[in-house]
PDB file of N, CA and C in Angstrom:
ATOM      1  N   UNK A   1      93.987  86.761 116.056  1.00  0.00           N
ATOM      2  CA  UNK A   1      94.573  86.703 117.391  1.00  0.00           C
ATOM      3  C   UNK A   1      96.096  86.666 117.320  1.00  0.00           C
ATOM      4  N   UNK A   2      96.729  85.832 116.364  1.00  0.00           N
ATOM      5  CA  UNK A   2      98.039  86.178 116.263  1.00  0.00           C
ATOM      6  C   UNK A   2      98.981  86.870 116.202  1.00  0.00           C
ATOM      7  N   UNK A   3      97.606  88.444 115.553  1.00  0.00           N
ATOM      8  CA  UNK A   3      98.163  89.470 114.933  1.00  0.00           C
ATOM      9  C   UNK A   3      98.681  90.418 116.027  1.00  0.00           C
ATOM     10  N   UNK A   4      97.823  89.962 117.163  1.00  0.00           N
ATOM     11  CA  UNK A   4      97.695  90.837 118.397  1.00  0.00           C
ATOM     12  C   UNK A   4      99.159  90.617 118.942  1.00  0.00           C
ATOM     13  N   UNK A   5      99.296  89.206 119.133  1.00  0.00           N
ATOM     14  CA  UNK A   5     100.303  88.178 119.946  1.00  0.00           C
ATOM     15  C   UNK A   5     101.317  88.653 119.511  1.00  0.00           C
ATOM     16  N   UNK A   6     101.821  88.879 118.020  1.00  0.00           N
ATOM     17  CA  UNK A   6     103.085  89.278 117.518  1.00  0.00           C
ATOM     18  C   UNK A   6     103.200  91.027 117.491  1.00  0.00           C
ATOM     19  N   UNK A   7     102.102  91.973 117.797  1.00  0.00           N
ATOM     20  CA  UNK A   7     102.687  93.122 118.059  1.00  0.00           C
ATOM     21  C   UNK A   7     102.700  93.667 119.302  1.00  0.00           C
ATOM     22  N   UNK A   8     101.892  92.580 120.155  1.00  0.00           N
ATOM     23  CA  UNK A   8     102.821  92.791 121.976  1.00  0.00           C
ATOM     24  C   UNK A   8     103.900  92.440 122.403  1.00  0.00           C
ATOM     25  N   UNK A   9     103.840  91.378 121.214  1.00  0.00           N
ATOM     26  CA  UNK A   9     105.428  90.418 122.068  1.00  0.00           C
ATOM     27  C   UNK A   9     106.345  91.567 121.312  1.00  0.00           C
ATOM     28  N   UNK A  10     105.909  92.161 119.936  1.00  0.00           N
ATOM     29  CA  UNK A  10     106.905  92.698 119.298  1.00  0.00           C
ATOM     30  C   UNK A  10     107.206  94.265 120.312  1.00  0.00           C
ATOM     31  N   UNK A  11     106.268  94.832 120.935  1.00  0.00           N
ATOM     32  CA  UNK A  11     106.595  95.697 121.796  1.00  0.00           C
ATOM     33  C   UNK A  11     106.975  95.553 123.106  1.00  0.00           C
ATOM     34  N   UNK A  12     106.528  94.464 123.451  1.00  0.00           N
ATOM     35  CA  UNK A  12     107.278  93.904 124.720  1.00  0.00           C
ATOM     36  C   UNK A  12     108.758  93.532 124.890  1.00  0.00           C
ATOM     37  N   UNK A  13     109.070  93.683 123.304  1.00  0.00           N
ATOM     38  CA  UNK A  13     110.678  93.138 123.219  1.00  0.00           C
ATOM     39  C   UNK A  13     111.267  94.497 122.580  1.00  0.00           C
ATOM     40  N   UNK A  14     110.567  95.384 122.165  1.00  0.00           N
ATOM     41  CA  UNK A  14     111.218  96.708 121.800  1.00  0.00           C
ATOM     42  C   UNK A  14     111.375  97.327 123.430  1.00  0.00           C
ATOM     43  N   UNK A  15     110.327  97.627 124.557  1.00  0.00           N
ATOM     44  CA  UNK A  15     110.318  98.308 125.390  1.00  0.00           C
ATOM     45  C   UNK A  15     111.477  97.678 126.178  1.00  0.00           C
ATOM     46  N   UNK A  16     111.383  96.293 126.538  1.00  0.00           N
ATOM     47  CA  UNK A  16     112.247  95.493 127.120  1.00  0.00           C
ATOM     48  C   UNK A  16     114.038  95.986 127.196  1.00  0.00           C
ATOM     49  N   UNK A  17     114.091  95.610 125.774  1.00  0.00           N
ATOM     50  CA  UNK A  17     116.364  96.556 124.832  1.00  0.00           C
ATOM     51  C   UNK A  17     116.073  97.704 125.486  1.00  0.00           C
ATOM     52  N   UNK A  18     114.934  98.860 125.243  1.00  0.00           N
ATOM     53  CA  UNK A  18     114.917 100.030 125.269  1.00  0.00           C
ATOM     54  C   UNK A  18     115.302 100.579 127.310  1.00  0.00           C
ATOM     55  N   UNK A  19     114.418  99.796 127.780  1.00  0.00           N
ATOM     56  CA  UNK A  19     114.948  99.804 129.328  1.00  0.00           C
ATOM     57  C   UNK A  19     115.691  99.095 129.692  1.00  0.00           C
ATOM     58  N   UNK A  20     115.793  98.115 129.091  1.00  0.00           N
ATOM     59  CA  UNK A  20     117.661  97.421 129.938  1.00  0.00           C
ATOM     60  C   UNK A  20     118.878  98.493 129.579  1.00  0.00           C
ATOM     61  N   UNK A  21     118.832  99.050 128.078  1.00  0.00           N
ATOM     62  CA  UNK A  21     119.794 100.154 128.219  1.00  0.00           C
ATOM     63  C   UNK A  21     120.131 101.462 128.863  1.00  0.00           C
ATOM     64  N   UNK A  22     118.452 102.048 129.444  1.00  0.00           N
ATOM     65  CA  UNK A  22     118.438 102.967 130.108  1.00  0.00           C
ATOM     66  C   UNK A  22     118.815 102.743 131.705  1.00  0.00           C
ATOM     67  N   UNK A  23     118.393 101.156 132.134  1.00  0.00           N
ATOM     68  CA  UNK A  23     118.541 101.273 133.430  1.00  0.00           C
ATOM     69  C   UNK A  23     120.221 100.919 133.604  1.00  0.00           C
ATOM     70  N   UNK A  24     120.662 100.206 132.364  1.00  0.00           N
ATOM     71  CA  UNK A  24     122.196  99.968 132.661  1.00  0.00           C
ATOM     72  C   UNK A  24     122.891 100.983 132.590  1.00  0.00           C
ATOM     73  N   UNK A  25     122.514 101.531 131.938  1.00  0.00           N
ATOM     74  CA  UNK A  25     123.364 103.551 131.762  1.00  0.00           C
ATOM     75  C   UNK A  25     123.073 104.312 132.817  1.00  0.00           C
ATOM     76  N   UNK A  26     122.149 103.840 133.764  1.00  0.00           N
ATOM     77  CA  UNK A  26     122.173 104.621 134.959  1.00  0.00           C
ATOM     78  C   UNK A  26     122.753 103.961 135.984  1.00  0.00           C
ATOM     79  N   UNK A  27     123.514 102.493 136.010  1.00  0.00           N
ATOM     80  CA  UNK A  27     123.721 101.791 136.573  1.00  0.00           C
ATOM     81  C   UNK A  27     125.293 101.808 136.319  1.00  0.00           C
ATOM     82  N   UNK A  28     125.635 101.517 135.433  1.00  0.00           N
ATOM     83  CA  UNK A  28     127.467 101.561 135.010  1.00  0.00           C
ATOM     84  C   UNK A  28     128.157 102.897 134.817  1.00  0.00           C
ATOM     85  N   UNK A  29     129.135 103.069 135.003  1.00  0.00           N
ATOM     86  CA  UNK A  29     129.910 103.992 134.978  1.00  0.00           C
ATOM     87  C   UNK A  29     130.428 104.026 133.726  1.00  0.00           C
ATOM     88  N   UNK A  30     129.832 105.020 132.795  1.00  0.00           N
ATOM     89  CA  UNK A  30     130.527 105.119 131.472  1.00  0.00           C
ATOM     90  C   UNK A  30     131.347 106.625 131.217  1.00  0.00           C
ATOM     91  N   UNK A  31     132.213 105.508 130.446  1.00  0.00           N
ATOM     92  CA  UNK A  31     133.553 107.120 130.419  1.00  0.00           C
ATOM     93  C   UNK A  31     133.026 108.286 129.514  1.00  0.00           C
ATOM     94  N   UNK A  32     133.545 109.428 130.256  1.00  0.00           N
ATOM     95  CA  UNK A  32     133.599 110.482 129.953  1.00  0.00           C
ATOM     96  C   UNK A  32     133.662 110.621 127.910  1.00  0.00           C
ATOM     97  N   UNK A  33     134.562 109.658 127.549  1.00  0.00           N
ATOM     98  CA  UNK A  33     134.940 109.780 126.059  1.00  0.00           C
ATOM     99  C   UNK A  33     133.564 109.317 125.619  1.00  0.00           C
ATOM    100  N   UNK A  34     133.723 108.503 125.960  1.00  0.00           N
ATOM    101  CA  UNK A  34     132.214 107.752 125.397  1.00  0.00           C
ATOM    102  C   UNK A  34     130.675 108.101 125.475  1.00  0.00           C
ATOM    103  N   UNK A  35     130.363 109.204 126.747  1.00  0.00           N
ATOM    104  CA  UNK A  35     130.047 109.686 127.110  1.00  0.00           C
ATOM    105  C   UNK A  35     129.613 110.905 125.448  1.00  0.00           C
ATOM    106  N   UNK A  36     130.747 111.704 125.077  1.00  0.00           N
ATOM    107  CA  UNK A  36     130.482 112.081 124.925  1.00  0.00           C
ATOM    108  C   UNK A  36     130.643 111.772 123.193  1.00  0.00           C
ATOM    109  N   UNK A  37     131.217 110.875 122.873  1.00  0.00           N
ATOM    110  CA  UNK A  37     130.682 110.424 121.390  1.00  0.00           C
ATOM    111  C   UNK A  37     129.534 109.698 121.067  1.00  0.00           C
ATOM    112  N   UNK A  38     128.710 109.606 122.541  1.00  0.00           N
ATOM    113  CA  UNK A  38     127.140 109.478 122.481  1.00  0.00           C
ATOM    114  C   UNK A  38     126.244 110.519 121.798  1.00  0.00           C
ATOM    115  N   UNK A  39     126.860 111.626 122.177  1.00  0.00           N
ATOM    116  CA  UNK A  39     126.503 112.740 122.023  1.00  0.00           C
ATOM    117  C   UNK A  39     126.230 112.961 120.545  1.00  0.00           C
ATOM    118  N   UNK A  40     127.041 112.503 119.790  1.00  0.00           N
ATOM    119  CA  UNK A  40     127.263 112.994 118.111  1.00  0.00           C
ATOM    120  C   UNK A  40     126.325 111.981 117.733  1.00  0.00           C
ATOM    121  N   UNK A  41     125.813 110.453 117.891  1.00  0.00           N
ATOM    122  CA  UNK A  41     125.264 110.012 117.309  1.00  0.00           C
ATOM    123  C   UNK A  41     123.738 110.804 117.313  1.00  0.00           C
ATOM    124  N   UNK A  42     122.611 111.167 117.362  1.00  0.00           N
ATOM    125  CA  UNK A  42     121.600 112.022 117.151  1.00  0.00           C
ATOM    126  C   UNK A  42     121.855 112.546 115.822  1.00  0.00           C
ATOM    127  N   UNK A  43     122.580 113.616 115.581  1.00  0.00           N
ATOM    128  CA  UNK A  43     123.378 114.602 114.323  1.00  0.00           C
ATOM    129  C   UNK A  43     123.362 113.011 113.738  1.00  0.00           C
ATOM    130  N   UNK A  44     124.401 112.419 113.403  1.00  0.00           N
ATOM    131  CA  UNK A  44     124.985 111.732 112.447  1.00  0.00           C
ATOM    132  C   UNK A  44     123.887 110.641 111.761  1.00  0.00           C
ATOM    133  N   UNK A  45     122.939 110.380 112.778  1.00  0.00           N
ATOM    134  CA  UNK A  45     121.514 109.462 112.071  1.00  0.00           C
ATOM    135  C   UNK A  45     120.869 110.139 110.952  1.00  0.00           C
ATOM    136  N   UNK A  46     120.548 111.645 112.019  1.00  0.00           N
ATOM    137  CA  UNK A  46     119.875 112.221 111.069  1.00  0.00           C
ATOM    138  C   UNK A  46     120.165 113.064 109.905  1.00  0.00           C
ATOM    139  N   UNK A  47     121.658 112.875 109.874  1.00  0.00           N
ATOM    140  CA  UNK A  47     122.352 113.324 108.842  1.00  0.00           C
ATOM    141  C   UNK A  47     122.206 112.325 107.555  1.00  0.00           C
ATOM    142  N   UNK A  48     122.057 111.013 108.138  1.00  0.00           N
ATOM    143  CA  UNK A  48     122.359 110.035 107.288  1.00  0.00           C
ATOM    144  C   UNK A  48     121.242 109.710 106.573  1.00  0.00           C
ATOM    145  N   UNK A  49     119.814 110.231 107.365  1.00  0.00           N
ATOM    146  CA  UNK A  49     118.298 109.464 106.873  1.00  0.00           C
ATOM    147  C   UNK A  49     118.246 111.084 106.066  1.00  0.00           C
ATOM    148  N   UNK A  50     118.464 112.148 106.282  1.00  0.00           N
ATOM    149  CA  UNK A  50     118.265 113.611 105.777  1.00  0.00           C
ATOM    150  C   UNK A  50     118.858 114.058 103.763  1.00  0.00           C
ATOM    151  N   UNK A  51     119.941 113.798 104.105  1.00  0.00           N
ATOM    152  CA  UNK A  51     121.449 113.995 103.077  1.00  0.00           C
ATOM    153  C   UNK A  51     120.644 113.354 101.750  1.00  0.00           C
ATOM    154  N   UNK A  52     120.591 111.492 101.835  1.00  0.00           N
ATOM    155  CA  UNK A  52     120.445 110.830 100.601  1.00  0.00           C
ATOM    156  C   UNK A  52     119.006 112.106  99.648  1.00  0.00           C
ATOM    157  N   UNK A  53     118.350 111.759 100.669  1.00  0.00           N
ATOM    158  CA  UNK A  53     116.820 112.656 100.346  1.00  0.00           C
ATOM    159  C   UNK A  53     116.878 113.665  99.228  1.00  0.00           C
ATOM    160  N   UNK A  54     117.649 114.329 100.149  1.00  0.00           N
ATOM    161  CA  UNK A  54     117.946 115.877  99.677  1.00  0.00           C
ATOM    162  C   UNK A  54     119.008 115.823  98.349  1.00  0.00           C
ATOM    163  N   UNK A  55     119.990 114.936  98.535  1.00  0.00           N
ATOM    164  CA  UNK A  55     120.934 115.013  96.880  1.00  0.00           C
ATOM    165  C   UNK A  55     121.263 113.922  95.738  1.00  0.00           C
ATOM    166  N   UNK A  56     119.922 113.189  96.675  1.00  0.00           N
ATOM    167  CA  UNK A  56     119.998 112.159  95.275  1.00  0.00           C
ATOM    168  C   UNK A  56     118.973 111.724  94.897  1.00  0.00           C
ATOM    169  N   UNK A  57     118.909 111.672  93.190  1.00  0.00           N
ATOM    170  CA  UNK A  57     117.441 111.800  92.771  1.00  0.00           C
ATOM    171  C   UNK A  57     117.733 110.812  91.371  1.00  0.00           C
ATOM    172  N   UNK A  58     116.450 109.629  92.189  1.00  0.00           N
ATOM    173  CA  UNK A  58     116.724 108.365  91.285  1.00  0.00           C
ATOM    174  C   UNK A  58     117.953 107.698  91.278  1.00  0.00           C
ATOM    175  N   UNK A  59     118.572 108.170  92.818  1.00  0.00           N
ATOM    176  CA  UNK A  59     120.076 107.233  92.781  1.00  0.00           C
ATOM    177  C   UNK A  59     121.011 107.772  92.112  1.00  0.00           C
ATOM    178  N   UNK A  60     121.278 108.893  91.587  1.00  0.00           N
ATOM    179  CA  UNK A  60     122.224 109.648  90.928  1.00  0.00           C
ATOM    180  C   UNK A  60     122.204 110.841  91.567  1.00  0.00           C
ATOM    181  N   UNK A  61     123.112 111.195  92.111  1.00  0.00           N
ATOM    182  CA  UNK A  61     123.674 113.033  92.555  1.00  0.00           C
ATOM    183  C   UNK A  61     123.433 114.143  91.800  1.00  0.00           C
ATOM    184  N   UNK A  62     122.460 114.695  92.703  1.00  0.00           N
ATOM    185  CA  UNK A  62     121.851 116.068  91.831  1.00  0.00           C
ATOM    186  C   UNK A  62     121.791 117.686  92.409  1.00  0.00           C
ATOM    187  N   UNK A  63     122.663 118.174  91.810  1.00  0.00           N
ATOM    188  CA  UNK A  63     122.999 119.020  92.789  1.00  0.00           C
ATOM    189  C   UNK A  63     122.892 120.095  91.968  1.00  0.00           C
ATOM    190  N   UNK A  64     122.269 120.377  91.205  1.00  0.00           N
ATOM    191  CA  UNK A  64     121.360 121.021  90.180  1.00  0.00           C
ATOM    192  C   UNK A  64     120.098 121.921  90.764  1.00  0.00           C
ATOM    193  N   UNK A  65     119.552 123.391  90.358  1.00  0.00           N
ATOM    194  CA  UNK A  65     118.753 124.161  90.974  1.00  0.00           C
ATOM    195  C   UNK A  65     117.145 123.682  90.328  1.00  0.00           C
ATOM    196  N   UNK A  66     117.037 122.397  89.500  1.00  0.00           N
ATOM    197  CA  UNK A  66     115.917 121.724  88.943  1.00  0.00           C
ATOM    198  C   UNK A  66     115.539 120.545  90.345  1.00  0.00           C
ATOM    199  N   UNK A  67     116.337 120.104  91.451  1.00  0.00           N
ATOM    200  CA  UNK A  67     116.386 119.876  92.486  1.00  0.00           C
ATOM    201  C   UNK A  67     115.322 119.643  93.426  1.00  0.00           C
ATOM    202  N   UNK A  68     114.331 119.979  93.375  1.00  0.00           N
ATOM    203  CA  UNK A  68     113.184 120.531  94.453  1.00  0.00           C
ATOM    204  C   UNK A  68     113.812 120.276  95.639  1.00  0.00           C
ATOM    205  N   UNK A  69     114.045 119.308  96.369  1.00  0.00           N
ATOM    206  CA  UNK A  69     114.372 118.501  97.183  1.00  0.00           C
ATOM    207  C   UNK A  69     115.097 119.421  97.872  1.00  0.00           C
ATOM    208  N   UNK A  70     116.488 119.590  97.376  1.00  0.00           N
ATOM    209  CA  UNK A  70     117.428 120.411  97.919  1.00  0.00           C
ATOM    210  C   UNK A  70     117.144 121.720  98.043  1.00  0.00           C
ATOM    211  N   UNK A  71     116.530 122.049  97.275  1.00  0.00           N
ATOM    212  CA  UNK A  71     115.940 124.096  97.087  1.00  0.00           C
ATOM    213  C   UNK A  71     115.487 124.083  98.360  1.00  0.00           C
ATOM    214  N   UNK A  72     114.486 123.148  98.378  1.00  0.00           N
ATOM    215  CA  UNK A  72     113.380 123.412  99.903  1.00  0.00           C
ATOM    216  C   UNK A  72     114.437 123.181 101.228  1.00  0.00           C
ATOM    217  N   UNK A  73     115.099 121.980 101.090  1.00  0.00           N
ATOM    218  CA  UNK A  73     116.129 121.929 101.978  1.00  0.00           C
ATOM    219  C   UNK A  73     117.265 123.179 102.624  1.00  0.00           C
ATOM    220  N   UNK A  74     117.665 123.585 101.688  1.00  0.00           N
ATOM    221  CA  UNK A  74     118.221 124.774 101.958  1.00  0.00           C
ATOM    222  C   UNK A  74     117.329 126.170 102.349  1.00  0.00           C
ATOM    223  N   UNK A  75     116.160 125.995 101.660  1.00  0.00           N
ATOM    224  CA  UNK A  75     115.059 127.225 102.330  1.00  0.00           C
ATOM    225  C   UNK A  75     115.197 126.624 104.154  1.00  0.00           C
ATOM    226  N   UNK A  76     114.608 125.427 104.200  1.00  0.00           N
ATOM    227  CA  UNK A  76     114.829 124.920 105.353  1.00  0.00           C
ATOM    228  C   UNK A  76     115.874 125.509 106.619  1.00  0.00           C
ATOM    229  N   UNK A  77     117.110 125.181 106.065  1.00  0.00           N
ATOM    230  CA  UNK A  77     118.172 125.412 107.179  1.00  0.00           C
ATOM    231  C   UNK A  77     118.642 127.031 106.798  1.00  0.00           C
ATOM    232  N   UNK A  78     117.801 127.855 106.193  1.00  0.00           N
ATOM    233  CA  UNK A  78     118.146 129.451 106.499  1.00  0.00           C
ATOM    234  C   UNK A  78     116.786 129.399 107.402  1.00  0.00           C
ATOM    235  N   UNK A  79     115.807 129.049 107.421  1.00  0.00           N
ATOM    236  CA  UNK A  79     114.926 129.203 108.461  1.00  0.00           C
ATOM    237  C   UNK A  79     115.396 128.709 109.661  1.00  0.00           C
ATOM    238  N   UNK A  80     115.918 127.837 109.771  1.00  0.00           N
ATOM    239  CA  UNK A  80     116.356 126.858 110.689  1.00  0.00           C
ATOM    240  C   UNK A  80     117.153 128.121 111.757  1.00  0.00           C
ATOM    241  N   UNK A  81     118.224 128.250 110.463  1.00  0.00           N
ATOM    242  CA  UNK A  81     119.613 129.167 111.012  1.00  0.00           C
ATOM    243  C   UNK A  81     119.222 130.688 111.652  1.00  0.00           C
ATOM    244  N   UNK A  82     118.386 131.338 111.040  1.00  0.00           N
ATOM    245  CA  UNK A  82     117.620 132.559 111.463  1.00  0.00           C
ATOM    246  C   UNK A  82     116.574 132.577 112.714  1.00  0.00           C
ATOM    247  N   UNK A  83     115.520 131.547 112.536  1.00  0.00           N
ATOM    248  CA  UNK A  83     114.427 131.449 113.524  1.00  0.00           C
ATOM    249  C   UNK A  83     114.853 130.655 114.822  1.00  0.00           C
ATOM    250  N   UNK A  84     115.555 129.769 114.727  1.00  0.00           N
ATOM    251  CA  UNK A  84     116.155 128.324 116.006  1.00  0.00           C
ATOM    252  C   UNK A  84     114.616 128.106 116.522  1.00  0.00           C
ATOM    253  N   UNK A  85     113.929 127.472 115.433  1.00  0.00           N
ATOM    254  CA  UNK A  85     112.455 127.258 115.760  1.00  0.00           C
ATOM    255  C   UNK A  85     111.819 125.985 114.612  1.00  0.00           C
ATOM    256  N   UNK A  86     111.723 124.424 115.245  1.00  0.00           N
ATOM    257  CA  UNK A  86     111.702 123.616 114.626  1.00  0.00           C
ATOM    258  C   UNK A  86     110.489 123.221 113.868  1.00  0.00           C
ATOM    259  N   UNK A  87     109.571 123.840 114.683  1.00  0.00           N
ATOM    260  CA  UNK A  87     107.728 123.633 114.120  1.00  0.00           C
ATOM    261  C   UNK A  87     108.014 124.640 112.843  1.00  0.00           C
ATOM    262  N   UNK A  88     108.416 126.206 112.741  1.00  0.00           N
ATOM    263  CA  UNK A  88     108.365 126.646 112.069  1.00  0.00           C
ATOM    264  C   UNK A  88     109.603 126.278 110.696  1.00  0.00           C
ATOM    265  N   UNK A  89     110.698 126.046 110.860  1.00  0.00           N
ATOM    266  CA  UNK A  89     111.598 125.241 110.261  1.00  0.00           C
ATOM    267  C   UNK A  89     110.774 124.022 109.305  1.00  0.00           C
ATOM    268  N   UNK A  90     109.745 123.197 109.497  1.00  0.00           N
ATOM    269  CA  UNK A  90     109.178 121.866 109.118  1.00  0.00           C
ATOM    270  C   UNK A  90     108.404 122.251 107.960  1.00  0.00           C
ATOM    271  N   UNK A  91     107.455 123.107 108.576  1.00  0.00           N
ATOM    272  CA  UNK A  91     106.554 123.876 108.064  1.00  0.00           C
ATOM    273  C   UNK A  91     106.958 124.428 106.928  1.00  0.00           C
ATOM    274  N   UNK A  92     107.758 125.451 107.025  1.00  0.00           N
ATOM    275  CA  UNK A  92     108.184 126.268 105.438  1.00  0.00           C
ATOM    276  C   UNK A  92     109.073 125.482 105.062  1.00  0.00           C
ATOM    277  N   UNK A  93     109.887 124.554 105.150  1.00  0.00           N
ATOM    278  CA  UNK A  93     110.028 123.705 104.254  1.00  0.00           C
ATOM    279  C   UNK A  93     109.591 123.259 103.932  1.00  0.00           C
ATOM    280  N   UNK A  94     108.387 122.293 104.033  1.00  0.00           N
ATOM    281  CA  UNK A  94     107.509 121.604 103.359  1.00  0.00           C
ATOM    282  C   UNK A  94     106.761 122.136 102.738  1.00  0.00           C
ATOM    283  N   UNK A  95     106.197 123.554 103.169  1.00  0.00           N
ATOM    284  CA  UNK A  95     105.668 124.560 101.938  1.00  0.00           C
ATOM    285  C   UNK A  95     106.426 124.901 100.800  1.00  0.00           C
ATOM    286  N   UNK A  96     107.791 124.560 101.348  1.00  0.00           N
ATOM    287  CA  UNK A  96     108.399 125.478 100.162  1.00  0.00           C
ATOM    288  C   UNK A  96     108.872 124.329  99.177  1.00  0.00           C
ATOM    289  N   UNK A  97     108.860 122.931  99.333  1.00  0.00           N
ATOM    290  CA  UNK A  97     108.841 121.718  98.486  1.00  0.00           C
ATOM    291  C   UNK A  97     107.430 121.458  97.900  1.00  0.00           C
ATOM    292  N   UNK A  98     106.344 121.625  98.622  1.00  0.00           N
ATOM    293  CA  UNK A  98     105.126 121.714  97.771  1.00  0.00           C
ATOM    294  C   UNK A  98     105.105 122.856  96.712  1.00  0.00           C
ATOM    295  N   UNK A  99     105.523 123.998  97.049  1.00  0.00           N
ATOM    296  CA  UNK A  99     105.002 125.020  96.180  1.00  0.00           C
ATOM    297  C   UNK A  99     106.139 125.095  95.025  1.00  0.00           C
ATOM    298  N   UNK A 100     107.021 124.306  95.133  1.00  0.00           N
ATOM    299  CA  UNK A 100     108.695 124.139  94.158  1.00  0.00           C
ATOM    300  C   UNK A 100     108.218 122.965  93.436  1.00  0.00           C
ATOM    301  N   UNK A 101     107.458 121.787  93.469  1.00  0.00           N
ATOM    302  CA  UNK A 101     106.809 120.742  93.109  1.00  0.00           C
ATOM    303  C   UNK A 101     105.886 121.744  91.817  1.00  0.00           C
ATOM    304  N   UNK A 102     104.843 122.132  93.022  1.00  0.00           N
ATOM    305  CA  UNK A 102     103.771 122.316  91.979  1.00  0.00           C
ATOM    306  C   UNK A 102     103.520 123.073  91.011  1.00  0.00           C
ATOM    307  N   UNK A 103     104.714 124.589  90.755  1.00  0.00           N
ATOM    308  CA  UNK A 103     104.876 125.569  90.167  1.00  0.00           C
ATOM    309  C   UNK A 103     105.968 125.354  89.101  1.00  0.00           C
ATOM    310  N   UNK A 104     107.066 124.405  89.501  1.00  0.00           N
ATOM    311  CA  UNK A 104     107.939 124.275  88.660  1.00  0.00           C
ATOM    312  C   UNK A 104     108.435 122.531  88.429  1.00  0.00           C
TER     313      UNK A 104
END
């Protein structure tokens, strides 16, 4: 029963932050600047959870074509860059890190 208690309260207190910020952002007048260096955070998260992944291997910088990681990554963002299509973007990258895994 506890287990229950601590992942309602724990979502009751995630949903809770999550709409006090939405209803205060529709409520306050936020500047234009700010406004729009809202904007960059999205990019810069997922730059930050993306990057380590992709060029560091075992905590050391590898930027080497023995890589998998990065090979597929870069297959990735020419799909990315060519198609502007994210299902298909996911997809052949992750094919193309399985099949870079299992062949080489």
């Amino acid at each position: 029963m506890s287990i229950w208690l601590v992942m309602l309260m724990g979502g009751a207190i995630t949903f809770g932050i999550r709409f006090s910020l939405i209803y205060l952002f529709g409520k306050l007048h936020i500047p234009e600047t700010l406004r729009k260096a809202l904007h960059y955070v999205p990019p810069a998260v997922l730059s930050a959870l993306v990057f380590p992944e992709l060029l560091l291997h075992h905590g050391v910088l590898d930027l080497s074509l023995n890589n998998d990681r990065l090979i597929a990554g870069l297959i990735a963002v020419l799909v990315a860059w060519f198609s502007r299509n994210t299902l298909l973007t996911i997809l052949l990258g992750m094919l193309a890190l399985f099949l870079l895994q299992y062949f080489f």
